[in-house]
PDB file of N, CA and C in Angstrom:
ATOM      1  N   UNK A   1     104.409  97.183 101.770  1.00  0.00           N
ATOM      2  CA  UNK A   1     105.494  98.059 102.139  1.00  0.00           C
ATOM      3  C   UNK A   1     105.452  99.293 101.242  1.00  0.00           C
ATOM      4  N   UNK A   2     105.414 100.374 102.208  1.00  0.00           N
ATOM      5  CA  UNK A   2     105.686 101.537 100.902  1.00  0.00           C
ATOM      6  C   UNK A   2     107.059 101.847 100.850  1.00  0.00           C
ATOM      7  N   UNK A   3     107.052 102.369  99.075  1.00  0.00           N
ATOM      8  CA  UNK A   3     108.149 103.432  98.454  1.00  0.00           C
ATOM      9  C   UNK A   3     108.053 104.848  98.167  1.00  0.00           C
ATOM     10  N   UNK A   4     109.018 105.055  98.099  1.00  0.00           N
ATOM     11  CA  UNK A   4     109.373 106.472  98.701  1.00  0.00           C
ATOM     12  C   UNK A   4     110.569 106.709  97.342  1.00  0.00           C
ATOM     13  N   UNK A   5     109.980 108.244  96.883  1.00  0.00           N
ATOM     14  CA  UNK A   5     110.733 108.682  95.734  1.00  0.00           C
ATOM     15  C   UNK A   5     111.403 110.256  96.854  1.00  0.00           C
ATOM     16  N   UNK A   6     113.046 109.946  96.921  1.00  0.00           N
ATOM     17  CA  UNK A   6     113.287 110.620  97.478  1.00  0.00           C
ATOM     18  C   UNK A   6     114.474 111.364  96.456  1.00  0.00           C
ATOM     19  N   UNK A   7     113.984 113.120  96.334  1.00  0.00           N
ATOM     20  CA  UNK A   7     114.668 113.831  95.236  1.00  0.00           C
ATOM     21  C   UNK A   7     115.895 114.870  96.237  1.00  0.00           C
ATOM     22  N   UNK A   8     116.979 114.835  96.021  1.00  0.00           N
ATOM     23  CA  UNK A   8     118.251 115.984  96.636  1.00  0.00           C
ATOM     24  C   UNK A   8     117.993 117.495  95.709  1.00  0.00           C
ATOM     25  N   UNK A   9     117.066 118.415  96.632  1.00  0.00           N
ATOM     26  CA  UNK A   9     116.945 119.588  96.400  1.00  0.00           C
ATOM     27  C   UNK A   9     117.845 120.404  95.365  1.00  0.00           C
ATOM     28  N   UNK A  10     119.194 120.285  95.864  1.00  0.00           N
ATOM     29  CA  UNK A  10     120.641 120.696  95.150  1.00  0.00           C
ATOM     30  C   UNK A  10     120.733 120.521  94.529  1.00  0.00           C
ATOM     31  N   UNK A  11     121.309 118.824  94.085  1.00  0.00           N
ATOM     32  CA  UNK A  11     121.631 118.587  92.717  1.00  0.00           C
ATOM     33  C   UNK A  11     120.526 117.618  91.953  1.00  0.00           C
ATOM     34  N   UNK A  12     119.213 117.545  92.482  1.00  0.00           N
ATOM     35  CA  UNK A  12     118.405 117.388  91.580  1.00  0.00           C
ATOM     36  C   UNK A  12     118.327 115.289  91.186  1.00  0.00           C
ATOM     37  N   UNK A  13     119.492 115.044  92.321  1.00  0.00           N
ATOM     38  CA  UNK A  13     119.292 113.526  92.272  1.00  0.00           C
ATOM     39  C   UNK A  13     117.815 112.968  92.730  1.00  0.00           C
ATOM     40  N   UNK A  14     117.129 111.458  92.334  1.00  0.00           N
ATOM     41  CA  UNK A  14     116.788 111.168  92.547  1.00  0.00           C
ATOM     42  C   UNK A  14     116.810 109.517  92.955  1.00  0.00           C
ATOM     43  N   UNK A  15     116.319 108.783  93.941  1.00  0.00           N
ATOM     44  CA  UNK A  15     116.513 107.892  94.345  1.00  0.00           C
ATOM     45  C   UNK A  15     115.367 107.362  94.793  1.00  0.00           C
ATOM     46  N   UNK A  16     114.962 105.815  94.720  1.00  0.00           N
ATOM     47  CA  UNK A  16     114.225 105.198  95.217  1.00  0.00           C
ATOM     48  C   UNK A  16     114.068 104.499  96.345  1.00  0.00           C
ATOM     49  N   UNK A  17     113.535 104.786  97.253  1.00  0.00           N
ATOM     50  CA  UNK A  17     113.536 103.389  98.732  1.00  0.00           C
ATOM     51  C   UNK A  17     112.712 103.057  98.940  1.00  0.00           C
ATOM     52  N   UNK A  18     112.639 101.824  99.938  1.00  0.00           N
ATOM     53  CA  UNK A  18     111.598 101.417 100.116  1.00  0.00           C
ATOM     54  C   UNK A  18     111.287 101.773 101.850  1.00  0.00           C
ATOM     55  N   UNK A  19     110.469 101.533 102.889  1.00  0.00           N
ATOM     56  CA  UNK A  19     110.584 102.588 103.881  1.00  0.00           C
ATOM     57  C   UNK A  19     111.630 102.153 104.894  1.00  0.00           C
ATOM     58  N   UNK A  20     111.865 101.128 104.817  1.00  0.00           N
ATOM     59  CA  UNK A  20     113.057 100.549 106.326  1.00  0.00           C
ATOM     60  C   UNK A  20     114.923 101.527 105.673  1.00  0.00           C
ATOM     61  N   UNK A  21     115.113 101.579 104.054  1.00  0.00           N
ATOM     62  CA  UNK A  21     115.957 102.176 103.695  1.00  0.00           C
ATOM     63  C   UNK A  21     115.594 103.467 103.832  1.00  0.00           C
ATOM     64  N   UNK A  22     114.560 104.337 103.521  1.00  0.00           N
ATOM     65  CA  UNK A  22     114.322 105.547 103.540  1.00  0.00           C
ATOM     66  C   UNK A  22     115.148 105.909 105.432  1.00  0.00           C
ATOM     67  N   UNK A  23     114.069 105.030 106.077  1.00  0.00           N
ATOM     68  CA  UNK A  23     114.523 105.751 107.422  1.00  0.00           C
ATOM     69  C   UNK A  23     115.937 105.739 108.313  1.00  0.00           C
ATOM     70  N   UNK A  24     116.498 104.383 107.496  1.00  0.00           N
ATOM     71  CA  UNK A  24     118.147 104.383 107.675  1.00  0.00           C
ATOM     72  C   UNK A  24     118.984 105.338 106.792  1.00  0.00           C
ATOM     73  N   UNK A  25     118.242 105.528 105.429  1.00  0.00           N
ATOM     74  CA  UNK A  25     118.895 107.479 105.035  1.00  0.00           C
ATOM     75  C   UNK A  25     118.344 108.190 105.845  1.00  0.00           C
ATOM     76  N   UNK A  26     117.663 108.865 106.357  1.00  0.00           N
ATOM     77  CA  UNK A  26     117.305 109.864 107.340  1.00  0.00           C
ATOM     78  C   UNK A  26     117.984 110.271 108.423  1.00  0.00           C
ATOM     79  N   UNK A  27     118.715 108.451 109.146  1.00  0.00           N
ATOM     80  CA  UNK A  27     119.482 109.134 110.430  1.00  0.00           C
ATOM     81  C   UNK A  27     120.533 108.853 110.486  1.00  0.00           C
ATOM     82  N   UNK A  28     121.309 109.410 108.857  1.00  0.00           N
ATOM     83  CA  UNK A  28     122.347 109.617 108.503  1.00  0.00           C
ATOM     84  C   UNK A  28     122.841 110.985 107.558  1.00  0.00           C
ATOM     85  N   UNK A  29     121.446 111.097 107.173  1.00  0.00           N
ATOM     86  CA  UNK A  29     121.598 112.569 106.015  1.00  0.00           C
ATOM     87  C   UNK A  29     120.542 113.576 106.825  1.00  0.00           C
ATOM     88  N   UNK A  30     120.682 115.014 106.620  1.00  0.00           N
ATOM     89  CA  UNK A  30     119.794 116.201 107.263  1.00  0.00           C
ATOM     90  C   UNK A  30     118.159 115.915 106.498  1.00  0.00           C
ATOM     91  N   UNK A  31     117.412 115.953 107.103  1.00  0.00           N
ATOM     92  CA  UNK A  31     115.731 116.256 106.147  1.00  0.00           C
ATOM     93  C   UNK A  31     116.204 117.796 105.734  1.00  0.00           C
ATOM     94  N   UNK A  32     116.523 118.439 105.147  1.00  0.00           N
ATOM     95  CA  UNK A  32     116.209 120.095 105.241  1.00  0.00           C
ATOM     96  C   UNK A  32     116.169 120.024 103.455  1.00  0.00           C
ATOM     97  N   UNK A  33     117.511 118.763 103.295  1.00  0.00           N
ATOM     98  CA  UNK A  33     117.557 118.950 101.690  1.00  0.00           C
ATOM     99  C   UNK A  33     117.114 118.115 100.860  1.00  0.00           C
ATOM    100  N   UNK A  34     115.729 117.498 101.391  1.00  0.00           N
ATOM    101  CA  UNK A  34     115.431 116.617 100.557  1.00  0.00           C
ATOM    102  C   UNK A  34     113.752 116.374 100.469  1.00  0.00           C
ATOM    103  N   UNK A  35     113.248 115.848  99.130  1.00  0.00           N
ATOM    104  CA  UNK A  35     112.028 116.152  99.018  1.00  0.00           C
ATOM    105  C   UNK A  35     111.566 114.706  98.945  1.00  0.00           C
ATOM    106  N   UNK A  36     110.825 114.192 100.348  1.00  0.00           N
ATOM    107  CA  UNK A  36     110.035 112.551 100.146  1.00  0.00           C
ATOM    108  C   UNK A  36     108.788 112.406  99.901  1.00  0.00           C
ATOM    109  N   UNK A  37     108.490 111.752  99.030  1.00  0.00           N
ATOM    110  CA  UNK A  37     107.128 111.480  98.009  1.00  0.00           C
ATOM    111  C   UNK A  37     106.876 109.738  98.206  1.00  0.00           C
ATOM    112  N   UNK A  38     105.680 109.627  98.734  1.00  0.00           N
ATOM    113  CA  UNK A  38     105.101 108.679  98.525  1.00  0.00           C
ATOM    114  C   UNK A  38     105.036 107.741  96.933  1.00  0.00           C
ATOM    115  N   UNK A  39     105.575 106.851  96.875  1.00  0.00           N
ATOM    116  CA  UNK A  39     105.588 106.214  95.243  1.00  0.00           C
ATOM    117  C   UNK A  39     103.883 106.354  94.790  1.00  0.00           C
ATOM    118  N   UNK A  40     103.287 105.468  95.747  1.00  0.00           N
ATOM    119  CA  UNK A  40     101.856 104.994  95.133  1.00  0.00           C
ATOM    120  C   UNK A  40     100.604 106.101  95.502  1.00  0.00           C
ATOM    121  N   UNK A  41     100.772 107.136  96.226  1.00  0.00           N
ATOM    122  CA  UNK A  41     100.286 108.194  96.497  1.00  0.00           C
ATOM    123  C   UNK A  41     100.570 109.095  94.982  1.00  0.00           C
ATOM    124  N   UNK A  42     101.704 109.194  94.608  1.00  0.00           N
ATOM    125  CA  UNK A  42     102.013 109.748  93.201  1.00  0.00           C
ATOM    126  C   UNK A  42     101.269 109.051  91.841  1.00  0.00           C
ATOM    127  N   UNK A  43     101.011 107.849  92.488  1.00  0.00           N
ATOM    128  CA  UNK A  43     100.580 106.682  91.075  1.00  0.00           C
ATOM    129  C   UNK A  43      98.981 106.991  90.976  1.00  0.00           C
ATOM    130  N   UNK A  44      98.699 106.962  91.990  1.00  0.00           N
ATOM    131  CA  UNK A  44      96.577 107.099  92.426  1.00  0.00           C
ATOM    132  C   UNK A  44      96.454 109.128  91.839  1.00  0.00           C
ATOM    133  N   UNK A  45      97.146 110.049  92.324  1.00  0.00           N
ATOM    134  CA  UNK A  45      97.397 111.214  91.703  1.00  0.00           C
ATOM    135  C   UNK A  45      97.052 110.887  89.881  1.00  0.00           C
ATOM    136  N   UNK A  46      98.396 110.800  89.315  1.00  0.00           N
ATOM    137  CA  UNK A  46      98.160 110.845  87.983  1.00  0.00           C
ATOM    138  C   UNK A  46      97.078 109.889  87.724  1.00  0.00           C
ATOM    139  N   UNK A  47      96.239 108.853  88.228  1.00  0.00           N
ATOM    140  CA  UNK A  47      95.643 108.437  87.596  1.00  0.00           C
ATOM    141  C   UNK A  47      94.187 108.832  87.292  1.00  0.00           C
ATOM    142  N   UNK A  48      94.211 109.757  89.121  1.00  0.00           N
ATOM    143  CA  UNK A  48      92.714 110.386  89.259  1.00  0.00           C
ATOM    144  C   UNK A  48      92.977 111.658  88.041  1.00  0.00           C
ATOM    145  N   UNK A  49      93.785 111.966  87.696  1.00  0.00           N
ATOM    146  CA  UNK A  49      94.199 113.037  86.553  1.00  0.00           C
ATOM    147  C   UNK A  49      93.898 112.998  85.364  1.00  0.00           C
ATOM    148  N   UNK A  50      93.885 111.498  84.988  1.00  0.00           N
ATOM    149  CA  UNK A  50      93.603 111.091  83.582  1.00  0.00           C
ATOM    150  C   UNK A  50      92.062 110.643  83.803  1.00  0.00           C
ATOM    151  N   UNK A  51      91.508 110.692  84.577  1.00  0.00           N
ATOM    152  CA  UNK A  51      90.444 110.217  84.783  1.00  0.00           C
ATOM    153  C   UNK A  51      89.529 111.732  85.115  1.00  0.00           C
ATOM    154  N   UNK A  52      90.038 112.235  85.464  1.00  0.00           N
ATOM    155  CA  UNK A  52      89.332 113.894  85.390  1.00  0.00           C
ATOM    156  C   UNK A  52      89.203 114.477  84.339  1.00  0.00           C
ATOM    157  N   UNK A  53      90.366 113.973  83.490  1.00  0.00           N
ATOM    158  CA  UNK A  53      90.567 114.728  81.754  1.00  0.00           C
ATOM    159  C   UNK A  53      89.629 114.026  81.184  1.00  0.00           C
ATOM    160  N   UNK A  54      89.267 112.321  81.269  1.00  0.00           N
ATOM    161  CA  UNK A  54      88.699 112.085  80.692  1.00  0.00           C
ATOM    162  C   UNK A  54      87.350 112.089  80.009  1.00  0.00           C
ATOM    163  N   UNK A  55      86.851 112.360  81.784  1.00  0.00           N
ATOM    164  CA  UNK A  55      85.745 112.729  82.276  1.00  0.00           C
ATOM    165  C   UNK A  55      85.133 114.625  81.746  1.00  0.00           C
ATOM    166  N   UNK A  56      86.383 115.214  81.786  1.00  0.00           N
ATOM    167  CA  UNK A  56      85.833 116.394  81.147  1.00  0.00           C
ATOM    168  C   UNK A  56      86.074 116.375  79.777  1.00  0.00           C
ATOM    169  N   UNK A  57      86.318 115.786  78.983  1.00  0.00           N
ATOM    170  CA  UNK A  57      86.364 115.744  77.604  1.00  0.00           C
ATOM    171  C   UNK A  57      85.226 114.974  77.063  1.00  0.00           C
ATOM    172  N   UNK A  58      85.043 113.800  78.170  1.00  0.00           N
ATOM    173  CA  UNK A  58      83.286 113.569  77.511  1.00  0.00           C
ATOM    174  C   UNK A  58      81.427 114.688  77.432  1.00  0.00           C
ATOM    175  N   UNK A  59      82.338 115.131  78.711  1.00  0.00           N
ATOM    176  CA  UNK A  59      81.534 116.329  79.154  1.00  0.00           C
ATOM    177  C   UNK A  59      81.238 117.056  77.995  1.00  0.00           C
ATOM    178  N   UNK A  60      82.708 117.657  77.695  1.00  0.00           N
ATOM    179  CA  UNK A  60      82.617 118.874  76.805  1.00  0.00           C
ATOM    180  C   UNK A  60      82.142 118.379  75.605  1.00  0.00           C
ATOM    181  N   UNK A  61      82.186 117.054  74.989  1.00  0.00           N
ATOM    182  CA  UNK A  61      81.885 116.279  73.512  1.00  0.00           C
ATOM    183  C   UNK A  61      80.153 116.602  73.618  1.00  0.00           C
ATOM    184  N   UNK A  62      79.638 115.863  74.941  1.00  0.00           N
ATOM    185  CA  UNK A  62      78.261 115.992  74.898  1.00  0.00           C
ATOM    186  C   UNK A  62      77.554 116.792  75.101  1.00  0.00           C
ATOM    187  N   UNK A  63      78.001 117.473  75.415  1.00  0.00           N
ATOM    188  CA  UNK A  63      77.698 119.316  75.357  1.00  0.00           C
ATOM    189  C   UNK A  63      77.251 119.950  74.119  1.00  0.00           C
ATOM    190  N   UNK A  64      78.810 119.877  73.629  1.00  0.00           N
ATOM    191  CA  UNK A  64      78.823 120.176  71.973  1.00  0.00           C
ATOM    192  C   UNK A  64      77.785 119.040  71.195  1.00  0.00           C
ATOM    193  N   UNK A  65      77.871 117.949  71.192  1.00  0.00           N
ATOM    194  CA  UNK A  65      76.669 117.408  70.222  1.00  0.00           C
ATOM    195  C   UNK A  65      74.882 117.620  71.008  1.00  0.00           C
ATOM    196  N   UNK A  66      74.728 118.389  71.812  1.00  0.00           N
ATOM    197  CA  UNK A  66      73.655 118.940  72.137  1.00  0.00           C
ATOM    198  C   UNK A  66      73.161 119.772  71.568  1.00  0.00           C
ATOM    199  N   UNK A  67      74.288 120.958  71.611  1.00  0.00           N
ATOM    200  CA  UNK A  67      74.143 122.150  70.836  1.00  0.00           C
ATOM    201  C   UNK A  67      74.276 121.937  69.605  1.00  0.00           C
ATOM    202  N   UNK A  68      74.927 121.073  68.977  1.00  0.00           N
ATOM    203  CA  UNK A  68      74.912 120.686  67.761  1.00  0.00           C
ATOM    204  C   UNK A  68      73.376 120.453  66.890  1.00  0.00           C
ATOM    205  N   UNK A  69      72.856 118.956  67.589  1.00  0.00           N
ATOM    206  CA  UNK A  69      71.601 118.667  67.361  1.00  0.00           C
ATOM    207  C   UNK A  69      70.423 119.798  67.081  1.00  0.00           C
ATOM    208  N   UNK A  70      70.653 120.646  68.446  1.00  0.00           N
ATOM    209  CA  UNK A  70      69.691 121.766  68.973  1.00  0.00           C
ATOM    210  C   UNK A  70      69.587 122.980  67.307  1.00  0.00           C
ATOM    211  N   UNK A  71      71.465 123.097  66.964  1.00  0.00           N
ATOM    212  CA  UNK A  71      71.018 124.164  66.185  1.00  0.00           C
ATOM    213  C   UNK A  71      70.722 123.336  64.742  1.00  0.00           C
ATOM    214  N   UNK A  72      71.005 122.587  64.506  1.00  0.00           N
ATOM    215  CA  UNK A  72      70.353 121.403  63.230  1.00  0.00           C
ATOM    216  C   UNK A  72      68.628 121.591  63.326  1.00  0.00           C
ATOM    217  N   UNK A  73      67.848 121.397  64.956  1.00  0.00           N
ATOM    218  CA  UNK A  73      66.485 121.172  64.550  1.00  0.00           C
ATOM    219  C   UNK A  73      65.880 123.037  64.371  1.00  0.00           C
ATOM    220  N   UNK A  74      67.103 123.867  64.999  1.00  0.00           N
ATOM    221  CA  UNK A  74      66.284 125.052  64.841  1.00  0.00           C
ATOM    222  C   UNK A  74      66.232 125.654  63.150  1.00  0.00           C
ATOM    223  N   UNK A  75      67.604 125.286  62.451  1.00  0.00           N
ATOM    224  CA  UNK A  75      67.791 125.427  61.128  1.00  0.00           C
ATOM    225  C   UNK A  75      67.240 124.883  60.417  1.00  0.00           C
ATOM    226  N   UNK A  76      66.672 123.759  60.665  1.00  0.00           N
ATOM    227  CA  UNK A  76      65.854 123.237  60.019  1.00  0.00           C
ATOM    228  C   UNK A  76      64.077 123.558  60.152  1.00  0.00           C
ATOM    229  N   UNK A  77      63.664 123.783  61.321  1.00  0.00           N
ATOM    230  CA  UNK A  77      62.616 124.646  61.626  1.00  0.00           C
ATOM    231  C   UNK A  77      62.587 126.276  60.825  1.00  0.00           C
ATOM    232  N   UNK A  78      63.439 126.939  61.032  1.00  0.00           N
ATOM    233  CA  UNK A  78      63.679 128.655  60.217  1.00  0.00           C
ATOM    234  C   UNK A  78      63.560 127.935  58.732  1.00  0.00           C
ATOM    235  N   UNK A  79      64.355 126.851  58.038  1.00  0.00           N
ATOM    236  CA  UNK A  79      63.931 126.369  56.502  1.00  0.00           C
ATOM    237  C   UNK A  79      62.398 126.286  56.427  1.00  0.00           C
ATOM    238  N   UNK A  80      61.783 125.415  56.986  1.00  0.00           N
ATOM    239  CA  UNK A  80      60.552 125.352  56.905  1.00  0.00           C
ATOM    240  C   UNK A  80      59.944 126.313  57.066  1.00  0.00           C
ATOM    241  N   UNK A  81      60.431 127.205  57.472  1.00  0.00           N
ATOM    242  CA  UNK A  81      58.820 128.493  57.457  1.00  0.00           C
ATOM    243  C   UNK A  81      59.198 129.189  56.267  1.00  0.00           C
ATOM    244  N   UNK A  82      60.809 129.310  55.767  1.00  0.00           N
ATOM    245  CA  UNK A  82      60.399 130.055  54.650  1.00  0.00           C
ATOM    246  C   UNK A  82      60.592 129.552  53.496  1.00  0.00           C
ATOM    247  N   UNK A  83      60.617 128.247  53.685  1.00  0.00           N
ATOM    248  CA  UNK A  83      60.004 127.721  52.178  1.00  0.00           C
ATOM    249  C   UNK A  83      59.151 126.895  52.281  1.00  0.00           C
TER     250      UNK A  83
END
């Protein structure tokens, strides 16, 4: 069964249903003022999120210890020639 995070535009309430309540609020209150969000559609979101960050922060680590390595063997190559 899905839930449904349903927020009142106006005053910024929020409320939880599940979908047989969602649609018995509906044909009693207007849709115009209200914002419905999938619960677990929101949950798979933030998670692909933390999983994108994560994913680019390993990125960027192994990047940097590339260039790292790289300028270690060139500094160490320029030592050797002039001493």
């Amino acid at each position: 069964m899905k839930h449904f995070k349903i927020t009142n535009l106006k005053s910024k309430v929020v409320q939880f249903m599940n979908e047989s309540e969602k649609d018995q609020f509906f044909t009693k209150n207007s849709l115009g003022n209200y914002k419905r969000e999938n619960v677990q559609e929101l949950a798979r979101e933030r998670y692909n999120k933390k999983l994108h960050d994560f994913a680019f922060s390993v990125g960027v680590l192994a990047v940097f210890t590339i260039l790292l390595f790289l300028m270690c063997g060139t500094l160490g190559f320029i030592d050797s020639l002039i001493f």
